[in-house]
Protein backbone atom coordinates (compact mmCIF):
# COMPACT_ATOMS: atom_id res chain seq x y z
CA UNK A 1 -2.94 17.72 -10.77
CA UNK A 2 0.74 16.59 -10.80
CA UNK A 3 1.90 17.84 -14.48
CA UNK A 4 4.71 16.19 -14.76
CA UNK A 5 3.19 12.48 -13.16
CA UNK A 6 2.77 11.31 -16.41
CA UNK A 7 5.38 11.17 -18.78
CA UNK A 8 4.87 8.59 -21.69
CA UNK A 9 6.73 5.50 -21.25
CA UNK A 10 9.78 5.27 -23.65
CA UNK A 11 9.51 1.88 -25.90
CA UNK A 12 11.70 -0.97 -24.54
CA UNK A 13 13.25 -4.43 -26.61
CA UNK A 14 10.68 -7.51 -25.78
CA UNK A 15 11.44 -9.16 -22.78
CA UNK A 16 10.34 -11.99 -20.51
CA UNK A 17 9.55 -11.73 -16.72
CA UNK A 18 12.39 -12.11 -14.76
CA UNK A 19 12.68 -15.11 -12.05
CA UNK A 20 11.00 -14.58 -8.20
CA UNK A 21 14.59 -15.36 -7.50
CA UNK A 22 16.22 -12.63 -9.82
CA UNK A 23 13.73 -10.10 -8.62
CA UNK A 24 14.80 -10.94 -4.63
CA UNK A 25 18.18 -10.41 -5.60
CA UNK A 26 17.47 -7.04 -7.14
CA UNK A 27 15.74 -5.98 -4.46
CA UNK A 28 18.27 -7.22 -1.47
CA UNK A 29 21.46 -5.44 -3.32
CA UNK A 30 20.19 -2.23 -2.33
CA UNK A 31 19.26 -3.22 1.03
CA UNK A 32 20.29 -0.81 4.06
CA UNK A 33 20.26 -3.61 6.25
CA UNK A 34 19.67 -7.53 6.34
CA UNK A 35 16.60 -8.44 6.24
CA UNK A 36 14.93 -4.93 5.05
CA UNK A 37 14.19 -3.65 1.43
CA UNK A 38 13.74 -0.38 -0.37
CA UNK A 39 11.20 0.70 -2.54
CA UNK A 40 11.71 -0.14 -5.89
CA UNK A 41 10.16 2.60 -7.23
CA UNK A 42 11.46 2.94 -10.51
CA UNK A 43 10.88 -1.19 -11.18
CA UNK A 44 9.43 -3.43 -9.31
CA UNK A 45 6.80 -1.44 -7.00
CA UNK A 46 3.29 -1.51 -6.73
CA UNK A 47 2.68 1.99 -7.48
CA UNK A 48 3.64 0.71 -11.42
CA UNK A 49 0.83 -2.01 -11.18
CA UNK A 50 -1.67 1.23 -12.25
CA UNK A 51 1.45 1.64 -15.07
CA UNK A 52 0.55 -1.92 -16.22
CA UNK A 53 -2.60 -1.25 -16.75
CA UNK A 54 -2.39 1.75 -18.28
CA UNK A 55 0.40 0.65 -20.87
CA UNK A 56 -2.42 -2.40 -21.61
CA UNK A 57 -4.76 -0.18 -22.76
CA UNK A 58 -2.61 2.22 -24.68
CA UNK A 59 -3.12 5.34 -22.48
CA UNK A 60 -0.04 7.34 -21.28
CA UNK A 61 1.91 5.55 -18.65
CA UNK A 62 5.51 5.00 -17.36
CA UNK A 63 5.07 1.51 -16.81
CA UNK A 64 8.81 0.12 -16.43
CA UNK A 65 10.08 -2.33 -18.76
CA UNK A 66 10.55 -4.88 -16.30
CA UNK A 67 6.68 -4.77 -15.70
CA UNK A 68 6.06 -5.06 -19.14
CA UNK A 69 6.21 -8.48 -19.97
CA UNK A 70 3.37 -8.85 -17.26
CA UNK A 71 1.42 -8.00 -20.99
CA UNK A 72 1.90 -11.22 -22.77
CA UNK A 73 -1.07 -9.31 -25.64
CA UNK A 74 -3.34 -6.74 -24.99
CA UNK A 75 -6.65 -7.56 -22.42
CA UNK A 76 -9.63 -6.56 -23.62
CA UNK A 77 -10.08 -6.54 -19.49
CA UNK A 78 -8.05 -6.74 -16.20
CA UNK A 79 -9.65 -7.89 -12.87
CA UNK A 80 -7.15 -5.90 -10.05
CA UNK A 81 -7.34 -7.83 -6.40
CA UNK A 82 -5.87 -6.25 -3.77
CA UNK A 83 -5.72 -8.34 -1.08
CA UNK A 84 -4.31 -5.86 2.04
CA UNK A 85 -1.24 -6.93 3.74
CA UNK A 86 -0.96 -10.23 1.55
CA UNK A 87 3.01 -10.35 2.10
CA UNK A 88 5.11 -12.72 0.06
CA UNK A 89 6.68 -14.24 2.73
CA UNK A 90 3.89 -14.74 4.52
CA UNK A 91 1.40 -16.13 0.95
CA UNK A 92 4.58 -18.56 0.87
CA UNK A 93 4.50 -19.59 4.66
CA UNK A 94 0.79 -20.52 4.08
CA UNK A 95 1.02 -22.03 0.26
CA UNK A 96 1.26 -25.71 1.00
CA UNK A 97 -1.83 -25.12 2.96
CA UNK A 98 -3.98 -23.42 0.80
CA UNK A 99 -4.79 -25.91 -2.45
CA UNK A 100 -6.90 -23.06 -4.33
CA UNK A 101 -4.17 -20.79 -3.84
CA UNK A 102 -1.36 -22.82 -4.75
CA UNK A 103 -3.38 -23.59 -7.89
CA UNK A 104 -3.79 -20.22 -8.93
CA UNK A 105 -0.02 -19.84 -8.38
CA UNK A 106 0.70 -22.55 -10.55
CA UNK A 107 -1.07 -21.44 -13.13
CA UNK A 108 0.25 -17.72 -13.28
CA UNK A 109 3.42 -15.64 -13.10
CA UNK A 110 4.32 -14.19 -9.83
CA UNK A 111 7.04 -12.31 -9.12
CA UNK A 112 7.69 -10.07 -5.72
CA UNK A 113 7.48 -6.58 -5.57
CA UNK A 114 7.51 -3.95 -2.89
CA UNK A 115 5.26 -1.35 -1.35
CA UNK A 116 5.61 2.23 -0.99
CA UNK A 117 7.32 3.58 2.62
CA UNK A 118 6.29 3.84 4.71
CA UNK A 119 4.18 0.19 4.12
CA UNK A 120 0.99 1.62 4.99
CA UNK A 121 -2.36 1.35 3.81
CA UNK A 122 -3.23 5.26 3.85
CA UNK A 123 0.20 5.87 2.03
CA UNK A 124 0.48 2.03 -0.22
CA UNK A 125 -3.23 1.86 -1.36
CA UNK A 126 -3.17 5.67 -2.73
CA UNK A 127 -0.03 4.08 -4.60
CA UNK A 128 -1.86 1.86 -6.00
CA UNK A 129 -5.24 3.57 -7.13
CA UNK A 130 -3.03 6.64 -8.45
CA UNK A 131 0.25 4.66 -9.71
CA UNK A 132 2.03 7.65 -8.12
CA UNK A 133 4.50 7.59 -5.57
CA UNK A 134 3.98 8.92 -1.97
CA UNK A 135 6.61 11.86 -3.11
CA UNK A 136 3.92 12.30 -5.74
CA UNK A 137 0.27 11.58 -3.60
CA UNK A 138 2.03 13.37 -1.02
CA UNK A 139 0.29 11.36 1.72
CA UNK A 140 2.81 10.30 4.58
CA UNK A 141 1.03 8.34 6.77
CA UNK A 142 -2.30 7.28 9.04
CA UNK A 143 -1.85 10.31 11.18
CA UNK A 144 -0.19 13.65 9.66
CA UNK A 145 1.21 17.17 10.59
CA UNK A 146 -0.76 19.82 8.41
CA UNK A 147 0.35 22.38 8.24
CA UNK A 148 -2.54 24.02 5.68
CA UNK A 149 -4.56 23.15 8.73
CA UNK A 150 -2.34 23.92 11.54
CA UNK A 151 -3.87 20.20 13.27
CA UNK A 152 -2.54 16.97 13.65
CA UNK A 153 -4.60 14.97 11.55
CA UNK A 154 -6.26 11.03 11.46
CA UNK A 155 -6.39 10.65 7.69
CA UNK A 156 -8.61 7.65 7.77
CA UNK A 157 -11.42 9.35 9.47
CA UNK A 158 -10.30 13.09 7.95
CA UNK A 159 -11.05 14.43 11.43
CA UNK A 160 -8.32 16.08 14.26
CA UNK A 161 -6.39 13.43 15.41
CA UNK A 162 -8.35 11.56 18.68
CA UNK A 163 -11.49 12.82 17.24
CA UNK A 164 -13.75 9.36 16.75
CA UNK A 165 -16.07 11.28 14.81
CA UNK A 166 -15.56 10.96 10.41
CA UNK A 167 -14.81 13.73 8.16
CA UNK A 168 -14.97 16.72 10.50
CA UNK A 169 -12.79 18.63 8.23
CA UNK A 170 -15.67 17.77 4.87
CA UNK A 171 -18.15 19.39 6.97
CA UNK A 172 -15.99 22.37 8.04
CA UNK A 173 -15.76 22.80 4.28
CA UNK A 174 -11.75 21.66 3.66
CA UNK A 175 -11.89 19.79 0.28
CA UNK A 176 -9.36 16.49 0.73
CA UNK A 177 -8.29 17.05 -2.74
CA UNK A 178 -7.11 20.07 -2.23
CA UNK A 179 -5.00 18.89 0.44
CA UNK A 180 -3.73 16.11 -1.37
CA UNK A 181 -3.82 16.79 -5.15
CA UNK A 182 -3.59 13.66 -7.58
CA UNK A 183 -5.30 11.55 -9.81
CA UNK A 184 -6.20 8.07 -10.27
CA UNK A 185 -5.69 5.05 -12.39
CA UNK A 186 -9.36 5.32 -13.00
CA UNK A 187 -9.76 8.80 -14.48
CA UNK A 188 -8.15 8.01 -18.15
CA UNK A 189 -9.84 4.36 -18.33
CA UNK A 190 -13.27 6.81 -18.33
CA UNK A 191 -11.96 9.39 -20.14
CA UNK A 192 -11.59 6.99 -22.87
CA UNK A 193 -14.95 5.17 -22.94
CA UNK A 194 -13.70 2.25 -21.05
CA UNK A 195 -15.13 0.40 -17.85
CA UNK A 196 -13.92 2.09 -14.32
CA UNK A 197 -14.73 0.13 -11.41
CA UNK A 198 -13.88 -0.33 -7.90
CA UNK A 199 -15.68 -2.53 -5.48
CA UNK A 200 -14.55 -2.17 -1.70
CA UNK A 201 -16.40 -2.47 1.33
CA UNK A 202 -19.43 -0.44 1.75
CA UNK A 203 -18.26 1.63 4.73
CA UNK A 204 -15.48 3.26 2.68
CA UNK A 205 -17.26 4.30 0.11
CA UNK A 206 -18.53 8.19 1.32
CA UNK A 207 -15.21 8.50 3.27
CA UNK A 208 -12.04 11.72 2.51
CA UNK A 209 -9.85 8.69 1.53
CA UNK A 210 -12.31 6.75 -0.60
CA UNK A 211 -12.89 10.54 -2.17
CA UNK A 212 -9.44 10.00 -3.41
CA UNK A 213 -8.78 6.45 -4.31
CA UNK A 214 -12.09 6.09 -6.80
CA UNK A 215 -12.16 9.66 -9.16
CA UNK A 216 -13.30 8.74 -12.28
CA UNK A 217 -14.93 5.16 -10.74
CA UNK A 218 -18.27 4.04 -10.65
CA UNK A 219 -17.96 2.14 -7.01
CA UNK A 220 -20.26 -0.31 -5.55
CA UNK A 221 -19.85 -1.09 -1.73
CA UNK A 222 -19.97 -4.86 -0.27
CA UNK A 223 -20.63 -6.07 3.42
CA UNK A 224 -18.31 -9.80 3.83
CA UNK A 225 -16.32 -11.28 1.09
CA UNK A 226 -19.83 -13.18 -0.09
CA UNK A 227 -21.46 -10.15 -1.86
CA UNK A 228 -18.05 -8.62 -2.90
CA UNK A 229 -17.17 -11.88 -5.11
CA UNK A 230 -21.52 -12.17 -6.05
CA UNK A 231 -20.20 -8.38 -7.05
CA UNK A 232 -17.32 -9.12 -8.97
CA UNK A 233 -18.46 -12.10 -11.07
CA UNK A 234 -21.65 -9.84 -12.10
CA UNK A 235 -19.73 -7.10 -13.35
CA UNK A 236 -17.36 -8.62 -14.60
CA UNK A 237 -20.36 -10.64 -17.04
CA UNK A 238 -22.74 -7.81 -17.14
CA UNK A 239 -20.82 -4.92 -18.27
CA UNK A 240 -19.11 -6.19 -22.00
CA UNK A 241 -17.36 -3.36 -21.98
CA UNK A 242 -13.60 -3.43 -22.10
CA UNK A 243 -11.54 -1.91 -18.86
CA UNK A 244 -10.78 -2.11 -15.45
CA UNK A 245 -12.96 -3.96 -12.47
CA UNK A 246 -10.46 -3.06 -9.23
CA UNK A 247 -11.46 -5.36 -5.87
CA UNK A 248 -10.22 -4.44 -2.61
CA UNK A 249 -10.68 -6.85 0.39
CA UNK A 250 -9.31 -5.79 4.23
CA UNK A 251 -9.87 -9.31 5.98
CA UNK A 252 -6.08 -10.11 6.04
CA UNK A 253 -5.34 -7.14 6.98
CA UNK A 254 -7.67 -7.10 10.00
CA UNK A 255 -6.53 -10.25 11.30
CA UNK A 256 -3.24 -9.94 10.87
CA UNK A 257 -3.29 -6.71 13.25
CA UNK A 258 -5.15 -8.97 15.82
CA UNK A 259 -3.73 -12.23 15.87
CA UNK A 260 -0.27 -11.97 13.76
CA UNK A 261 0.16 -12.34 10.09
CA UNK A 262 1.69 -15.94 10.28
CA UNK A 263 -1.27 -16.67 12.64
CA UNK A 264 -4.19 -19.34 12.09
CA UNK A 265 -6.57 -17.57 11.39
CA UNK A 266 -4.54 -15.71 8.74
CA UNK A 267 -4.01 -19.09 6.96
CA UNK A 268 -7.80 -19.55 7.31
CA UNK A 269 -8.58 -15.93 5.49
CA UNK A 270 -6.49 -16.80 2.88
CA UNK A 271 -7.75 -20.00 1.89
CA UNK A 272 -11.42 -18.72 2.16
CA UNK A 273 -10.10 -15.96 -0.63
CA UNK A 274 -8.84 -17.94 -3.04
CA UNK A 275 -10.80 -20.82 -2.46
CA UNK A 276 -14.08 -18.06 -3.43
CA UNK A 277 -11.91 -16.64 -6.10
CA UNK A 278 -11.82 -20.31 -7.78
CA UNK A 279 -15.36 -21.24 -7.04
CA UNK A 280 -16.74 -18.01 -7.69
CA UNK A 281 -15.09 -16.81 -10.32
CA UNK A 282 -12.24 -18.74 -12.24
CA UNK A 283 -15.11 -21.90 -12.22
CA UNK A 284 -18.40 -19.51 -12.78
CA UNK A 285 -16.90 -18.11 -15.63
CA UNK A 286 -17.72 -18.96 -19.06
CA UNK A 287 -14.91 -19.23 -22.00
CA UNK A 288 -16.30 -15.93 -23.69
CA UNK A 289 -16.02 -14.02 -20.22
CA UNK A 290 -12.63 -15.51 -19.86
CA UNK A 291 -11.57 -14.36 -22.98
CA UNK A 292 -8.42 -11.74 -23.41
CA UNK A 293 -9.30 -11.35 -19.54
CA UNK A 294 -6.39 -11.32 -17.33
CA UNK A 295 -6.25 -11.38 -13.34
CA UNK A 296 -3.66 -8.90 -11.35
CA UNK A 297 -3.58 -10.17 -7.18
CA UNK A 298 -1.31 -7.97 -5.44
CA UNK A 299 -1.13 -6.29 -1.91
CA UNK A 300 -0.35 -2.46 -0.45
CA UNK A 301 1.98 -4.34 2.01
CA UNK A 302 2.59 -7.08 4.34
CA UNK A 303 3.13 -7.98 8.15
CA UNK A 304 5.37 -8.46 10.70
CA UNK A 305 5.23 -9.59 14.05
CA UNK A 306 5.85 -7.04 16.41
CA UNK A 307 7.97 -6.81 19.19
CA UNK A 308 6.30 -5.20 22.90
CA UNK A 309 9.49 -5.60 24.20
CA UNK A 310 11.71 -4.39 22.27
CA UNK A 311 9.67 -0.99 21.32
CA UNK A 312 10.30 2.62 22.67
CA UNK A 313 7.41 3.76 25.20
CA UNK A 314 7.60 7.36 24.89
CA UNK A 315 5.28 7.21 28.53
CA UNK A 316 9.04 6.01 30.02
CA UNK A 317 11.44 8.31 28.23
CA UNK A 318 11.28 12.15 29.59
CA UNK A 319 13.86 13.43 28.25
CA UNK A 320 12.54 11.91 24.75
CA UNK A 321 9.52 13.78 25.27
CA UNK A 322 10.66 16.63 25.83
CA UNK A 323 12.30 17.38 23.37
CA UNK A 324 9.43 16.84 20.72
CA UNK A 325 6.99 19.42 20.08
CA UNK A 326 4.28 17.02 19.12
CA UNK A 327 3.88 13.48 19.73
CA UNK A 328 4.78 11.25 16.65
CA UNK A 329 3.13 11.65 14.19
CA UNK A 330 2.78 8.97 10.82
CA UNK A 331 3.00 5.11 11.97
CA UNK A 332 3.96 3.16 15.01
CA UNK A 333 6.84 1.41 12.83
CA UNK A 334 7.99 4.70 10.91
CA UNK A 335 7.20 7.36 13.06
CA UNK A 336 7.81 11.18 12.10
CA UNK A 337 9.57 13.62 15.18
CA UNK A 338 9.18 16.87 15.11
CA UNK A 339 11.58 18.34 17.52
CA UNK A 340 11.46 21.60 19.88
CA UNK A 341 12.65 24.51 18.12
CA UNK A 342 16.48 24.26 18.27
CA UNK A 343 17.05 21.12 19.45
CA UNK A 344 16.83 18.94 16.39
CA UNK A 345 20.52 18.06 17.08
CA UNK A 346 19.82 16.89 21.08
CA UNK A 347 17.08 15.07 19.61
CA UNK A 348 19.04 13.37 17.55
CA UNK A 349 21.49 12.51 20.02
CA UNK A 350 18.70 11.39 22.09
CA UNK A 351 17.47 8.98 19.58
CA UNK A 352 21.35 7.35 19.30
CA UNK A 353 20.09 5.45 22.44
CA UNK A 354 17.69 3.36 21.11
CA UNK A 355 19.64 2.10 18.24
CA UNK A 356 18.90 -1.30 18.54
CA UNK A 357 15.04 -0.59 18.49
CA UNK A 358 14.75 2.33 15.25
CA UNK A 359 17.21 3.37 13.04
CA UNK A 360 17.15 7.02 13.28
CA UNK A 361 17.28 8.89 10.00
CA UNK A 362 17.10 12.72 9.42
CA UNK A 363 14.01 13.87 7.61
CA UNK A 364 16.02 15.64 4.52
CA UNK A 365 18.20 12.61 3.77
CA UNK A 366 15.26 10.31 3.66
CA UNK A 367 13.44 12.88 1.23
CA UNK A 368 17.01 13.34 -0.59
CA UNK A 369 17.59 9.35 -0.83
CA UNK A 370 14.16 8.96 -2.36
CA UNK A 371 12.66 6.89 0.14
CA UNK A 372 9.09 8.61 -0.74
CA UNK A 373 10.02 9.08 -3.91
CA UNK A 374 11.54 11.30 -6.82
CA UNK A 375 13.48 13.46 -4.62
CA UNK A 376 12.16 15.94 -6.94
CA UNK A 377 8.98 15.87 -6.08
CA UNK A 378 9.68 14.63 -2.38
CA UNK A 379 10.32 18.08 -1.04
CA UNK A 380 6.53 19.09 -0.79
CA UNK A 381 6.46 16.27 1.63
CA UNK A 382 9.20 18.60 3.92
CA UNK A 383 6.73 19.66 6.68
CA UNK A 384 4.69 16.53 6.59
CA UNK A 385 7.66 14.24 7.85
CA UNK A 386 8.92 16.11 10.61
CA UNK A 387 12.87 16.39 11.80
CA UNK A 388 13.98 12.32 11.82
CA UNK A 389 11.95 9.62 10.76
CA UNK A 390 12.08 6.56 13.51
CA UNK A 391 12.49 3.84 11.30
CA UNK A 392 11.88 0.31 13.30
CA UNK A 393 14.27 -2.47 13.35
CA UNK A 394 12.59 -6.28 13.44
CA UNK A 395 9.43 -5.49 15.29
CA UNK A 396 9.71 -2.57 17.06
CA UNK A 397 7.67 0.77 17.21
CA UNK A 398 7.69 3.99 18.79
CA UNK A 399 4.91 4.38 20.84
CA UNK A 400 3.17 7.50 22.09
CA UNK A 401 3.10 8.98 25.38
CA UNK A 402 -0.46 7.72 25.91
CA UNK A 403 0.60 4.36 25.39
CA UNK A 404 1.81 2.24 28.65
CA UNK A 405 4.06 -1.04 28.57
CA UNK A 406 2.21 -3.86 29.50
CA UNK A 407 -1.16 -2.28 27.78
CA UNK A 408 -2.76 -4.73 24.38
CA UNK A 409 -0.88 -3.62 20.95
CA UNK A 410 -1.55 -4.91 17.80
CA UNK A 411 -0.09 -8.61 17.08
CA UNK A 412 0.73 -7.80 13.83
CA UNK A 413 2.03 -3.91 12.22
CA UNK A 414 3.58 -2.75 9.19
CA UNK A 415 5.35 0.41 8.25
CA UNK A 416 8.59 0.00 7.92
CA UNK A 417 11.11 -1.53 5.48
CA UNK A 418 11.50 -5.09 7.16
CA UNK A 419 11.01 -7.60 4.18
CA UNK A 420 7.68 -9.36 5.48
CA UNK A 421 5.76 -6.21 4.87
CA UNK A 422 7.68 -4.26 2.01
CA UNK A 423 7.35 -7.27 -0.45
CA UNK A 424 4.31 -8.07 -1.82
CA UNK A 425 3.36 -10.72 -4.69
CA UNK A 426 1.88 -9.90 -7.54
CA UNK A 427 0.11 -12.69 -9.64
CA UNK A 428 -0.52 -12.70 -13.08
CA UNK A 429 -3.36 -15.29 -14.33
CA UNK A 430 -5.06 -14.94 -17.56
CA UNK A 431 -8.30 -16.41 -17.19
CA UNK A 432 -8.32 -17.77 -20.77
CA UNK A 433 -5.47 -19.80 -19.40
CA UNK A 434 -6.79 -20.99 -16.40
């Protein structure tokens, strides 16, 4: 448990939402570069979406003030989508395509707000389930440096990294949460009576990371989006009591990895969403169920086309290699290199070359800058982030050794700070409005 994770918020003057356009502005004013964005951790992030929801049902929080006006009156309940890698740019690409969703839109606030980095769904979702900042969660990425275990780990399957067995380190006895100590938004909303739910898909469920993401919820498991909405409507009627009914759907996601996140079929996932979220829900609904209820739709990041050619292929760089004493570890677009004992400075004079593809950072000033983070807190992440943190520009990555140019790689990636997968929307529709 992180003790000091949750301070009360401190009472702020009334306020309204600022603009989408206000918000942008915000957010590109601390930009490193054009066309990347920070997190804004301390505002508008979606680790304070858990904040929100706390705040709206008067448990301890540190919801920021500029969040608060999302709380127009107290909800007796809040329906939480997450739809992963739902970017804004790309929901705004799509918009004048997809009638349902442009009529939810209408009818609600949106505003942008960013992801965690890196913009990953091991590292984002945690943000949101726990409301806690990857400084905080202290996961890094999809594949981490342990050094409690001494192994190179796959922290979706919780098994040695290339392993394609699941949970190899549950059944050597290694409790997750002791590697990874937090709580979630869920744990309070039980702890005071309230409803705690999170519906995902079925196979996530009885997994190390779905250990994490749903203490303190009761979880039921769907197969396609048709039983997870069937799901959602029923308990959002069945159960009267007040609380929290958190849905997380992978579809975009998926298909954005395969075909591109600005792809066809991307536009067609979308509009089968919110076209079932209006049918199924916002139509099924009755006045009484609608009442004090209020929507949330937000993301754990977006997309971004990636780049084949302009990536680093570890497979063609020798001297690269050897100067790393593991492969990279973390992401494809924000990968962590830990360098051969004593050579951290060659190796990052090594990485000067490739400029135009990653932006080379040293590990400390990224945990000092708070790019994970409170740099107060960000220092337990010091072995779990390696020497420098290859950061990729447009739609690059660092691949591998095992990886060959001219072999398939994903259409679509996230990771980094490019703006297509660090913003996210988050919608605001209560139902009683709709």
């Amino acid at each position: 448990m992180i003790e000091t994770a949750r301070p009360p918020a401190e009472p702020g003057a009334a306020r309204s939402l600022e603009s989408p356009s206000d918000v942008w502005t915000r957010l590109r004013r601390s930009a490193p570069e054009a066309g990347m964005v920070l997190p804004d951790y301390t505002g508008y992030a979606t680790c304070n979406v858990s904040q929100v929801i706390l705040k709206n049902f008067g448990l301890p929080n540190r919801c920021p003030d500029c969040l608060s006006p999302v709380l127009d009156r107290t909800y007796r309940k809040i329906i939480l989508l997450i739809v992963d890698a739902l970017g804004w740019n790309q929901l705004y690409h799509w918009l004048g395509d997809l009638p349902a969703a442009r009529r939810v839109c209408d009818s609600a606030h949106m505003i942008p707000v960013t992801a965690t980095f890196p913009s990953t769904t091991t590292v984002a979702l945690t943000a949101i389930y726990t409301g806690l900042t990857p400084a905080e969660h202290t996961i890094t990425g999809h594949v981490m440096f342990l050094r409690e275990l001494g192994a190179v780990v796959d922290v979706l399957r919780f098994s040695p990294y290339g392993d394609s067995r699941r949970e190899v380190y549950a059944e050597r006895g290694i409790d997750v949460h002791d590697l990874f100590p937090m709580y979630t938004v869920f744990e309070p909303l039980k702890e005071a009576g309230l409803q705690a739910l999170s519906i995902t898909r079925g196979i996530f469920t009885n997994t190390a990371l779905g250990w994490l993401h749903h203490v303190g919820a009761d979880v039921t498991g769907y197969l396609s989006g048709a039983d997870m909405f069937v799901h959602m409507r029923n308990h959002i009627r069945k159960d009267g009591r007040d609380g929290l009914v958190a849905i997380y759907w992978d579809v975009v996601d998926m298909l954005s990895h395969e075909y591109g996140p600005f792809s066809e079929v991307v536009r067609t996932a979308m509009d089968q969403c919110f076209y079932s979220l209006e049918r199924e829900i916002l139509q099924q609904l009755t006045p009484a169920e609608r009442r004090d209820t209020l929507l949330l739709i937000t993301a754990d990041h977006g997309q971004i086309d990636t780049r084949p050619d302009q990536s680093v292929y570890l497979s063609e760089q020798e001297r690269l290699r050897d100067l790393l004493m593991l492969p990279p570890t973390g992401q494809a677009r924000a990968a962590y290199l830990y360098a051969v004992q004593g050579e951290v400075e060659a190796l990052g004079q090594e990485l000067e070359q490739f400029g135009s593809c990653i932006w080379p950072r040293r590990s400390t000033d990224v945990l000092a800058e708070g790019l994970f983070g409170p740099p107060e807190h960000a220092q337990r992440l010091r072995h779990r982030v390696g020497d420098y943190v290859a950061i990729g520009r447009g739609g690059a990555q660092m691949h591998g050794p095992d990886i060959l140019r001219g072999q398939p790689v994903l259409k679509g990636h996230h990771g980094s700070l490019d703006e297509n997968e660090m913003v996210v929307p988050l919608i605001a529709l209560p139902l009683d409005a709709w």
